[in-house]
Protein backbone atom coordinates (compact mmCIF):
# COMPACT_ATOMS: atom_id res chain seq x y z
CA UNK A 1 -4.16 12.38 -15.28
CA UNK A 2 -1.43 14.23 -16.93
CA UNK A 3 1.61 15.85 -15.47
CA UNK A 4 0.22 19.47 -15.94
CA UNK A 5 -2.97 18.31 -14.52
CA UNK A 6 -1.27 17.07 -11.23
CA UNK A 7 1.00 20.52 -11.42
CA UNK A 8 -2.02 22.68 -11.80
CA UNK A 9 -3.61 21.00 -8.93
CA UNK A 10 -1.27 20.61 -6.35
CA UNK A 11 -0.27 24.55 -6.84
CA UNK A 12 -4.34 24.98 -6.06
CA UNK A 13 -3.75 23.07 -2.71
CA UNK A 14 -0.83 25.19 -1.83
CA UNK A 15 -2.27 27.99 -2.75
CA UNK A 16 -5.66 27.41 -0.54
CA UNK A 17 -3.65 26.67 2.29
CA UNK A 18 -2.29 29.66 2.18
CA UNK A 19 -5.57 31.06 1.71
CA UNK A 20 -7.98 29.45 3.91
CA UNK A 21 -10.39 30.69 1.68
CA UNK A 22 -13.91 27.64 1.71
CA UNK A 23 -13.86 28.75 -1.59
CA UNK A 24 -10.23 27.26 -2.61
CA UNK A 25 -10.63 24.32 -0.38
CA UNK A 26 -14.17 23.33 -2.29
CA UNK A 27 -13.05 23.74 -5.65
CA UNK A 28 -10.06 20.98 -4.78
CA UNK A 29 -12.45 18.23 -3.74
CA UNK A 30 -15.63 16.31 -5.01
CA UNK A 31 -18.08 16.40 -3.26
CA UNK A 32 -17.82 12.90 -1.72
CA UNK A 33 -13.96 12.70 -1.49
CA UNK A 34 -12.03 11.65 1.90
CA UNK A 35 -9.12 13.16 3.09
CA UNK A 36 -6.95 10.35 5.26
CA UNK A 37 -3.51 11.54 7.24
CA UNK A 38 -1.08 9.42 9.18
CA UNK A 39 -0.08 9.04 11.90
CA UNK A 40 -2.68 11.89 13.14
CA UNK A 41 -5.96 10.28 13.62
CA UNK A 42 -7.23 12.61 10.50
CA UNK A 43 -10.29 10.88 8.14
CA UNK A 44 -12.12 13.38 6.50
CA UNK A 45 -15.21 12.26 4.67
CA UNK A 46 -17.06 14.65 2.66
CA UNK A 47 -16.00 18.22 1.09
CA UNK A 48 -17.85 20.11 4.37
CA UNK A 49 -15.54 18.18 6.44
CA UNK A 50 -12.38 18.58 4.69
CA UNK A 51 -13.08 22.38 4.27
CA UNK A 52 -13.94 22.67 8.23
CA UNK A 53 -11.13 20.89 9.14
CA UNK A 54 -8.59 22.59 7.05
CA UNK A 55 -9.41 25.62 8.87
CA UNK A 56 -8.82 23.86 12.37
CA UNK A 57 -5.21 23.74 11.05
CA UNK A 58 -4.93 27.53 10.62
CA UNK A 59 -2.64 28.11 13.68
CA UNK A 60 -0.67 25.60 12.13
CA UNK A 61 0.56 28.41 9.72
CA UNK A 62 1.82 31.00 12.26
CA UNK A 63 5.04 32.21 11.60
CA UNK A 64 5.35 31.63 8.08
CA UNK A 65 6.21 28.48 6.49
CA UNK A 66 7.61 26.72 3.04
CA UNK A 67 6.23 23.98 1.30
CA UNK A 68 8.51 22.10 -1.73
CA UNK A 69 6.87 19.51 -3.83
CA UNK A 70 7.76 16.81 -6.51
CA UNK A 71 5.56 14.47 -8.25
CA UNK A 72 6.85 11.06 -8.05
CA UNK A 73 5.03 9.05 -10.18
CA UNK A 74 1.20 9.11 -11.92
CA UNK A 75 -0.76 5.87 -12.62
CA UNK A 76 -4.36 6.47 -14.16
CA UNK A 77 -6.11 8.37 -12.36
CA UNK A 78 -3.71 8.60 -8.82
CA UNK A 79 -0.34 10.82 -8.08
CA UNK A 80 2.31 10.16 -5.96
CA UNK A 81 3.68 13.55 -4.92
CA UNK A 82 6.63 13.53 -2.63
CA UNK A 83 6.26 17.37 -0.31
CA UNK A 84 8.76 18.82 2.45
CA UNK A 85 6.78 21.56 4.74
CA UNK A 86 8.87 23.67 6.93
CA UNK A 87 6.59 25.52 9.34
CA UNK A 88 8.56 28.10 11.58
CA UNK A 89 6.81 27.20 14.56
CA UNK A 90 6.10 23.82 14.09
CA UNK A 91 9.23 22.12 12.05
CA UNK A 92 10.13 20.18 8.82
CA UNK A 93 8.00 17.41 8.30
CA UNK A 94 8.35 15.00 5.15
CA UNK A 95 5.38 14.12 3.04
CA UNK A 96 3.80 11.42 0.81
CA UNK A 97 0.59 11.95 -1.22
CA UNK A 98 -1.43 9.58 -2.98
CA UNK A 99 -4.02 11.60 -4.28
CA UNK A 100 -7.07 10.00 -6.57
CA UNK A 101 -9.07 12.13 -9.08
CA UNK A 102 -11.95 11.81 -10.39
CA UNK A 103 -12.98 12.44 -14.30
CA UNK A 104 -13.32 16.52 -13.59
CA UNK A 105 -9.76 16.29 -12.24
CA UNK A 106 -11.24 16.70 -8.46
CA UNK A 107 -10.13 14.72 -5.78
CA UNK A 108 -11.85 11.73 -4.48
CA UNK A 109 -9.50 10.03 -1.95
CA UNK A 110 -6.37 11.87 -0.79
CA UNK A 111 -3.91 9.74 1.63
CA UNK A 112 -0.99 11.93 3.06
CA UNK A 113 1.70 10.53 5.71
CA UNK A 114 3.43 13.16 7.56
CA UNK A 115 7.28 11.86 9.32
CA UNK A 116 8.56 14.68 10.88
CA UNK A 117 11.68 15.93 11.18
């Protein structure tokens, strides 16, 4: 993967969060991938399952909220991307991505651990 490949796809994840369009979510995934979160008991397996339970989180979004990102580091085919949300009605919470592609620049295994704030 290369930089603007990472870029491109991590402003598609913010931008279907903010949409909670199936439609977004699906075209960020394979069809296979897994979706992992710590410390919330979160394992996703399967694009249906990631889509359904993005939109579980929905409330999550009430009030507005910011999300700043950096990429820390890219090896092969994995990014490191280092993310600060602040949710007004939830808080600041830090983040770590490891996110995996596969050859059509999808997502196969995405590992985030939340610390809040």
């Amino acid at each position: 993967m290369q930089t603007t490949e990472v870029e491109a796809w991590v402003d598609a994840y913010v931008h279907a969060w903010r949409t909670a369009s199936p439609k977004d979510i699906k075209a960020l995934f394979a069809p296979a991938a897994e979706y992992h979160e710590w410390p919330y008991v979160t394992d996703w397996i399967g694009r249906a399952e990631i889509v359904e339970g993005w939109l579980s989180r929905q409330k999550w979004q009430e009030g507005g909220w910011e999300f700043e990102w950096s990429i820390l580091m890219i090896n092969g085919d994995t990014a490191a991307i280092k993310g600060t949300g602040v949710y007004k009605e939830l808080g600041t919470f830090l983040n770590l991505w490891t996110v995996t592609f596969d050859k059509r620049g999808k997502c196969l295994m995405f590992r985030m651990w939340n610390n809040e704030i």
